[in-house]
N, C-alpha and C. Protein backbone atom coordinates (compact mmCIF):
# COMPACT_ATOMS: atom_id res chain seq x y z
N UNK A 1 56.48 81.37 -80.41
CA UNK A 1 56.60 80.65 -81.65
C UNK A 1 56.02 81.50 -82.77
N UNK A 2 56.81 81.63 -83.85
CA UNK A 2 56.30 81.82 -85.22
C UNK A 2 55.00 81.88 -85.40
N UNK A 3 53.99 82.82 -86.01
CA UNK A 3 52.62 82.18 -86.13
C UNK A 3 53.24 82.70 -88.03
N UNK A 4 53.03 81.88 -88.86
CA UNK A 4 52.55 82.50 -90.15
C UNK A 4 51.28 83.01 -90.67
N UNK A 5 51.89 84.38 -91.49
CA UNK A 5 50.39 85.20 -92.14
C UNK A 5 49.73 84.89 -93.08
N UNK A 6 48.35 85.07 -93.30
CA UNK A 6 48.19 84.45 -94.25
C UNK A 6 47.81 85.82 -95.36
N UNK A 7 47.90 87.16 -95.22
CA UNK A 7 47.94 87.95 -96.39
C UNK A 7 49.40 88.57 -96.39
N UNK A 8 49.32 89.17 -97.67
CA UNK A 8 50.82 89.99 -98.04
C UNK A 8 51.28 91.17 -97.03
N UNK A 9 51.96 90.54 -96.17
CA UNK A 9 52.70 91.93 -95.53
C UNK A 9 54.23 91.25 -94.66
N UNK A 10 54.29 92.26 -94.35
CA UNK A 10 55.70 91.97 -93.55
C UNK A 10 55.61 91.97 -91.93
N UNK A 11 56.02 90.83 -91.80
CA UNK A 11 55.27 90.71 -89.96
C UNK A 11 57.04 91.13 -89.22
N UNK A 12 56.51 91.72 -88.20
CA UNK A 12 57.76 92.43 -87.05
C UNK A 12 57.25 91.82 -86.08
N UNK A 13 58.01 90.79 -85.26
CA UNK A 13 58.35 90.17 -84.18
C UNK A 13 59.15 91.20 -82.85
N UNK A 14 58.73 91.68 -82.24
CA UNK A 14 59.65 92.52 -81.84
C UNK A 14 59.64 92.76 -79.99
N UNK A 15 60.96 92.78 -79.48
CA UNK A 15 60.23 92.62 -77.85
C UNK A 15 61.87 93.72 -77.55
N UNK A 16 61.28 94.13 -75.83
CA UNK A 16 62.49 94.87 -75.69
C UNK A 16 62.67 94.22 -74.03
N UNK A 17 63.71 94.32 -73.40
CA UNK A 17 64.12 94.07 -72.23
C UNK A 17 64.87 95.49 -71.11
N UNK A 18 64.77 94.67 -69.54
CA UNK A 18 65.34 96.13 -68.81
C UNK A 18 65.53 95.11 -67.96
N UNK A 19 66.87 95.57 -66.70
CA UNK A 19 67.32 95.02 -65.91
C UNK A 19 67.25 96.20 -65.16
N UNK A 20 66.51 95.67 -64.07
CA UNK A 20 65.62 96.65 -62.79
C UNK A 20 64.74 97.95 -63.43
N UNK A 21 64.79 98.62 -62.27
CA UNK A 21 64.12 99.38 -62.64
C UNK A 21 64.91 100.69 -63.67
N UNK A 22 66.05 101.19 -63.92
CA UNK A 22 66.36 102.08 -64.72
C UNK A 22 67.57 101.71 -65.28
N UNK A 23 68.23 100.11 -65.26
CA UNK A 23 68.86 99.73 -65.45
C UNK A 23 69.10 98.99 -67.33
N UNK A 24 70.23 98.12 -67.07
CA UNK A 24 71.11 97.91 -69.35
C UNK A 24 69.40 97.59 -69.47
N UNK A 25 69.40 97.89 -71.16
CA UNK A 25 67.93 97.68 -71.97
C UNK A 25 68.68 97.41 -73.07
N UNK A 26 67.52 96.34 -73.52
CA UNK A 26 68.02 96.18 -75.05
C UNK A 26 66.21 96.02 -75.73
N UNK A 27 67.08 96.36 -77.07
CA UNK A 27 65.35 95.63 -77.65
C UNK A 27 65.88 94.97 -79.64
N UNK A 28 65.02 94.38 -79.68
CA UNK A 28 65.14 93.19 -80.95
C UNK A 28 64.07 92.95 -81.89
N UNK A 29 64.14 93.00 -83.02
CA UNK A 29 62.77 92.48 -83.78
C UNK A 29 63.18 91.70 -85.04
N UNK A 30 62.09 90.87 -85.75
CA UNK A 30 62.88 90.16 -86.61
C UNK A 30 61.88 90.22 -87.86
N UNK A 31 62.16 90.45 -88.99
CA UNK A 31 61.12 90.56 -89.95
C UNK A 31 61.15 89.33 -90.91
N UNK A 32 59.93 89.42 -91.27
CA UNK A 32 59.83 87.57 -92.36
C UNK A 32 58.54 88.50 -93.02
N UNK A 33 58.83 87.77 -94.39
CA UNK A 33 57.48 87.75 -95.05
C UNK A 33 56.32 86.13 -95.16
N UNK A 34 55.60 86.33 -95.62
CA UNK A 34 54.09 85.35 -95.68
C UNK A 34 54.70 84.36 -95.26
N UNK A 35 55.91 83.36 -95.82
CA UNK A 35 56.39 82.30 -96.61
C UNK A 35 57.34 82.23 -95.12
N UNK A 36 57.70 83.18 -94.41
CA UNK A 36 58.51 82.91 -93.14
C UNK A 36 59.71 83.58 -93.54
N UNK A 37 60.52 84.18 -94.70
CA UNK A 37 61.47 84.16 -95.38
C UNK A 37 61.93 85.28 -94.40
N UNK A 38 63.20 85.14 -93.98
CA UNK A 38 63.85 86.12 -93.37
C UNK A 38 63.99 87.55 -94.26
N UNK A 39 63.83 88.66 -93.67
CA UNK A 39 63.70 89.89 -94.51
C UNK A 39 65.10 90.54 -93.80
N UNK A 40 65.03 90.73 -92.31
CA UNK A 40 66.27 91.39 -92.15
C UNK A 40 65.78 91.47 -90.09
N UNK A 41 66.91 91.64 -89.68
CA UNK A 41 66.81 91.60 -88.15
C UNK A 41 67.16 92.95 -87.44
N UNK A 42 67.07 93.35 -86.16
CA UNK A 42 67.70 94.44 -85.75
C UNK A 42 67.98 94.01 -83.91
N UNK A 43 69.15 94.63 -83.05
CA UNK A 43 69.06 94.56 -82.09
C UNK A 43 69.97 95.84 -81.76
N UNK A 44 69.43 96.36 -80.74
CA UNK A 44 69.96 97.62 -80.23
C UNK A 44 70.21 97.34 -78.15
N UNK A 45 71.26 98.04 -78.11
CA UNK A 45 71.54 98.20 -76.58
C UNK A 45 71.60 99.72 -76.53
N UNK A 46 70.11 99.84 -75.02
CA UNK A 46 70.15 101.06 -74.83
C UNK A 46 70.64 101.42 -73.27
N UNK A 47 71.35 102.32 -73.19
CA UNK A 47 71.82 102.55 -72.09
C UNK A 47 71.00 102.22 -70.75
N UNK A 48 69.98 102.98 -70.30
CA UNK A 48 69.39 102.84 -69.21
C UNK A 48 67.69 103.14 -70.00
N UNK A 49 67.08 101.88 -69.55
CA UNK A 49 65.35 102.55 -69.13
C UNK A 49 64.66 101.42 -68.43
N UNK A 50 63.61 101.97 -68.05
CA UNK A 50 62.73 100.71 -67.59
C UNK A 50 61.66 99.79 -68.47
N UNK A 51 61.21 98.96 -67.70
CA UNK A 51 60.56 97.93 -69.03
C UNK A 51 59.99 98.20 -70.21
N UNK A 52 59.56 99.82 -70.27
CA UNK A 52 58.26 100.12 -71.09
C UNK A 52 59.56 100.46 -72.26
N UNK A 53 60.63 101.25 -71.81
CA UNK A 53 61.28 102.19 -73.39
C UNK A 53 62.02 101.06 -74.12
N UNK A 54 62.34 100.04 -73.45
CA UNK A 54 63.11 99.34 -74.63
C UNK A 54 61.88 98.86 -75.51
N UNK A 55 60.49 98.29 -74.68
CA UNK A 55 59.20 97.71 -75.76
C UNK A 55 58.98 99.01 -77.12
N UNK A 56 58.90 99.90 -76.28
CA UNK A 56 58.62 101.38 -77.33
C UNK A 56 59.50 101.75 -78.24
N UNK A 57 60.92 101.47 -77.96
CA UNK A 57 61.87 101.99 -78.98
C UNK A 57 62.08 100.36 -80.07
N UNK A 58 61.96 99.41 -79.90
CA UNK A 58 61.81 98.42 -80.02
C UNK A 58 60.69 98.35 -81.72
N UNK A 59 59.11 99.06 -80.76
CA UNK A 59 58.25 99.19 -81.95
C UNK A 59 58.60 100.30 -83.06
N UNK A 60 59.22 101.28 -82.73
CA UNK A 60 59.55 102.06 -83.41
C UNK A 60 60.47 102.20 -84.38
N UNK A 61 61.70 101.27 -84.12
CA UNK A 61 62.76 100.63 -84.81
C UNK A 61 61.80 99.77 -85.80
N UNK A 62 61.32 99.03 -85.26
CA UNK A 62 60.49 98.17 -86.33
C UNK A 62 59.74 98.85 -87.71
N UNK A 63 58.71 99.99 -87.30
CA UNK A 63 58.41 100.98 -88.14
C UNK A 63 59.31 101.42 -88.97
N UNK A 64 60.11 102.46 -88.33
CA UNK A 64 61.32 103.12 -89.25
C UNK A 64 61.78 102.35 -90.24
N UNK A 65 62.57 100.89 -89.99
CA UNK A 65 62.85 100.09 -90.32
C UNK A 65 62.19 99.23 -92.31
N UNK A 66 61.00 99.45 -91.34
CA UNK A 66 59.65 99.14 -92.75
C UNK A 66 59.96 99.96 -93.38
N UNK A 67 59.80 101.33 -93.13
CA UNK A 67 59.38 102.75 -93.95
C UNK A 67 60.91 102.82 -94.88
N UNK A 68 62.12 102.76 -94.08
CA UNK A 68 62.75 102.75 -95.11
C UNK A 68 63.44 101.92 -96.08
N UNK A 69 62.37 100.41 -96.07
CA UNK A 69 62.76 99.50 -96.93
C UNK A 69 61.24 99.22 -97.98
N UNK A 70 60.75 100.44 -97.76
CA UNK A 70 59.66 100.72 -98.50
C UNK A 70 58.51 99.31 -98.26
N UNK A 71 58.50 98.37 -97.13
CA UNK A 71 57.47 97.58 -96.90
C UNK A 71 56.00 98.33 -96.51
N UNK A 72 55.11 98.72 -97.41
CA UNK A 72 54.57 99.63 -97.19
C UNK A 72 52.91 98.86 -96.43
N UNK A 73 53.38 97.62 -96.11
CA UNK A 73 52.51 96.48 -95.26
C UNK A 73 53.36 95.97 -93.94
N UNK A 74 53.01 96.53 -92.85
CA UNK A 74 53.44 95.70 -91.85
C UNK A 74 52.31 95.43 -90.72
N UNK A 75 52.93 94.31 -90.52
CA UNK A 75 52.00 93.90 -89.24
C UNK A 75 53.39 93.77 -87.94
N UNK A 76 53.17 94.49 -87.18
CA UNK A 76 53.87 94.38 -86.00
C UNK A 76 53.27 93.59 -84.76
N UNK A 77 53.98 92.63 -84.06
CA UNK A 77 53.23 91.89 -83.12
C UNK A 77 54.47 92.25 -81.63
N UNK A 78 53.80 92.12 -80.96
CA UNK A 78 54.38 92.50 -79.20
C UNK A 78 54.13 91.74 -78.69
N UNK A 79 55.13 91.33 -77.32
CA UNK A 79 54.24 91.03 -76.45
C UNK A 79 53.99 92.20 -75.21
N UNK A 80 53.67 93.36 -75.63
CA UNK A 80 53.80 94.44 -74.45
C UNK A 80 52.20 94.84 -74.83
N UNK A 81 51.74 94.81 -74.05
CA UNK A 81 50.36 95.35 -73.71
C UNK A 81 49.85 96.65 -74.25
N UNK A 82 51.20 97.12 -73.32
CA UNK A 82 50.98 99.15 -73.46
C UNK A 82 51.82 99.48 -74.84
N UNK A 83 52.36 98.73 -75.56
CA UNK A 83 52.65 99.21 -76.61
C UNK A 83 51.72 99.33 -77.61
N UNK A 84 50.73 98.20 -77.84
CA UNK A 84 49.66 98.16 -78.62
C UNK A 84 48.79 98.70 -77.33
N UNK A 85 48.37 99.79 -76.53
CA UNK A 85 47.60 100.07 -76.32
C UNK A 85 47.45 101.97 -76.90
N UNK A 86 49.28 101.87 -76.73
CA UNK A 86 49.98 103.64 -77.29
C UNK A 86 49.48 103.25 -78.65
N UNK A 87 49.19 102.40 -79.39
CA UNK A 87 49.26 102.63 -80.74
C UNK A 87 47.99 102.63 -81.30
N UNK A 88 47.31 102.16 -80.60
CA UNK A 88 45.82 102.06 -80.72
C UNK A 88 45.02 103.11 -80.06
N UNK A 89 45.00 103.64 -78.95
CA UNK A 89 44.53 104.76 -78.38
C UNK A 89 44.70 105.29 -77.13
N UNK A 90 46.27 105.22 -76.60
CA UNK A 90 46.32 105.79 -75.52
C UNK A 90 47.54 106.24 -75.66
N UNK A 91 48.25 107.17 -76.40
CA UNK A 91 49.57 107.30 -76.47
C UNK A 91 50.27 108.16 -74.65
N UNK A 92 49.21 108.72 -74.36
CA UNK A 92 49.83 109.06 -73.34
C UNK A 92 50.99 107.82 -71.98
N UNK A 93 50.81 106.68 -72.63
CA UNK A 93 51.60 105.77 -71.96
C UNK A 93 53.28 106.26 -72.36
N UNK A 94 53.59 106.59 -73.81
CA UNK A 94 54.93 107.16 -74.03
C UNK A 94 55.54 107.97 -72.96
N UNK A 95 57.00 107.89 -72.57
CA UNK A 95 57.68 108.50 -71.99
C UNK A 95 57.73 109.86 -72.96
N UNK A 96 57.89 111.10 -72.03
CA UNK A 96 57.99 112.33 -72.61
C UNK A 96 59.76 111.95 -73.60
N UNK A 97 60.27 111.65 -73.03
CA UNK A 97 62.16 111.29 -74.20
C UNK A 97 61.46 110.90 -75.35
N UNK A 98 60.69 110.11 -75.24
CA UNK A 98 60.34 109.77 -76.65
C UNK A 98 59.09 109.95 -77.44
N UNK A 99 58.71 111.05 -76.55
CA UNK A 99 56.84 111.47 -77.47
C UNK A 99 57.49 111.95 -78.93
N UNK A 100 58.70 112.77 -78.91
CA UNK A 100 58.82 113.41 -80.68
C UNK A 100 59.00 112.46 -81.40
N UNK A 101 60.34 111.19 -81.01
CA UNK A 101 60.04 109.86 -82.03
C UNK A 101 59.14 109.44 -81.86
N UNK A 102 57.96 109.31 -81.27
CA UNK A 102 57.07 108.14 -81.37
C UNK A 102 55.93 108.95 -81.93
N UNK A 103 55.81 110.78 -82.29
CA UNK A 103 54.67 111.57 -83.50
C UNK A 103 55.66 111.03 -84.78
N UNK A 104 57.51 110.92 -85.15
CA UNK A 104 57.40 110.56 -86.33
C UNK A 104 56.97 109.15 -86.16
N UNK A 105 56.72 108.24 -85.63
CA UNK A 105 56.34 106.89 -85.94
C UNK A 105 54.92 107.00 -86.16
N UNK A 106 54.00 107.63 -85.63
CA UNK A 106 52.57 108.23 -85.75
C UNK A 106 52.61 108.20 -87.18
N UNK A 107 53.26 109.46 -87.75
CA UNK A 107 53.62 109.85 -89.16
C UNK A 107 53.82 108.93 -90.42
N UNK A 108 54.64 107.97 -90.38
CA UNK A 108 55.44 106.98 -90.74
C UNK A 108 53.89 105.99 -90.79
N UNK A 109 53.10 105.50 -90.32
CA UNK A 109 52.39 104.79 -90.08
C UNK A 109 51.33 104.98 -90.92
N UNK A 110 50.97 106.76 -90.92
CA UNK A 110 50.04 107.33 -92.02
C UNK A 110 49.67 106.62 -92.64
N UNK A 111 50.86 106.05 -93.34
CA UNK A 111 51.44 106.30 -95.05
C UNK A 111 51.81 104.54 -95.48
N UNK A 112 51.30 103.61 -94.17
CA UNK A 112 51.47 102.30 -94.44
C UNK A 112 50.44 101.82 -94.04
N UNK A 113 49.71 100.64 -94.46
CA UNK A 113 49.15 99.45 -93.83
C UNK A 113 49.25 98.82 -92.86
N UNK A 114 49.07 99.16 -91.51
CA UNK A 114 49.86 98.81 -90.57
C UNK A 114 48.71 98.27 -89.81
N UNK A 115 49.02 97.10 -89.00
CA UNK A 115 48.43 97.06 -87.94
C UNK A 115 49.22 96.55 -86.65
N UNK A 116 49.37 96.17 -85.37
CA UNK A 116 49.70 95.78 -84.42
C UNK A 116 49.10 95.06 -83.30
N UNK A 117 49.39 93.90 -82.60
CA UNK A 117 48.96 92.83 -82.51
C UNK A 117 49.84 92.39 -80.96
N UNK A 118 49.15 92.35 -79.84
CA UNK A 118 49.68 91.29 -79.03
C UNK A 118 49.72 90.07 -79.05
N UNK A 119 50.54 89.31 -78.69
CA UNK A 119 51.12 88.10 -79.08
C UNK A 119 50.93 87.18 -77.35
């Protein structure tokens, strides 16, 4: 369920899925500001990964996403553990496919207000 924020930023709802172990992935996030107001949605189908790359490409879509709609406040919420644990201090959980996108999401993050949040 929805939680509403109570300061100015743009909250990312965002989760990813996998069927078995290297099997279809998808991942989804949905953005609202304070007020709940729909900002804009995304869903992607990725060929093959396991549970962790759709959560990871998932957060990263979300980022990108911010950065180039100039929301220079986001709060991203998961429900993946190891995603907010890569983002907070253990990036070595990233799959090597995606350590170069996930230094520009590093990057990207610099340069915003960001925080991230299990749900």
């Amino acid at each position: 369920m929805w939680q509403p924020h109570i300061f100015e930023s743009v909250k990312c709802d965002s989760d990813g899925a996998a069927v078995g172990l290297n099997g279809l992935a998808a991942c989804g996030g949905i953005f609202r500001n304070m007020n709940a107001y729909h900002l804009g949605s995304f869903a992607v189908n990725i060929d093959n990964g396991n549970a962790l790359e759709p959560e990871l490409i998932g957060a990263i879509l979300a980022v990108e996403i911010a950065y180039q709609n100039n929301w220079a406040k986001l709060w991203l919420e998961t429900d993946s553990k190891l995603v907010v644990a890569a983002f907070k201090s253990n990036p070595s959980v990233v799959p090597w496919q995606l350590r170069q996108r996930w230094k520009n999401c590093l990057h990207l993050i610099s340069s915003m207000d960001f925080c991230v949040t299990h749900l």
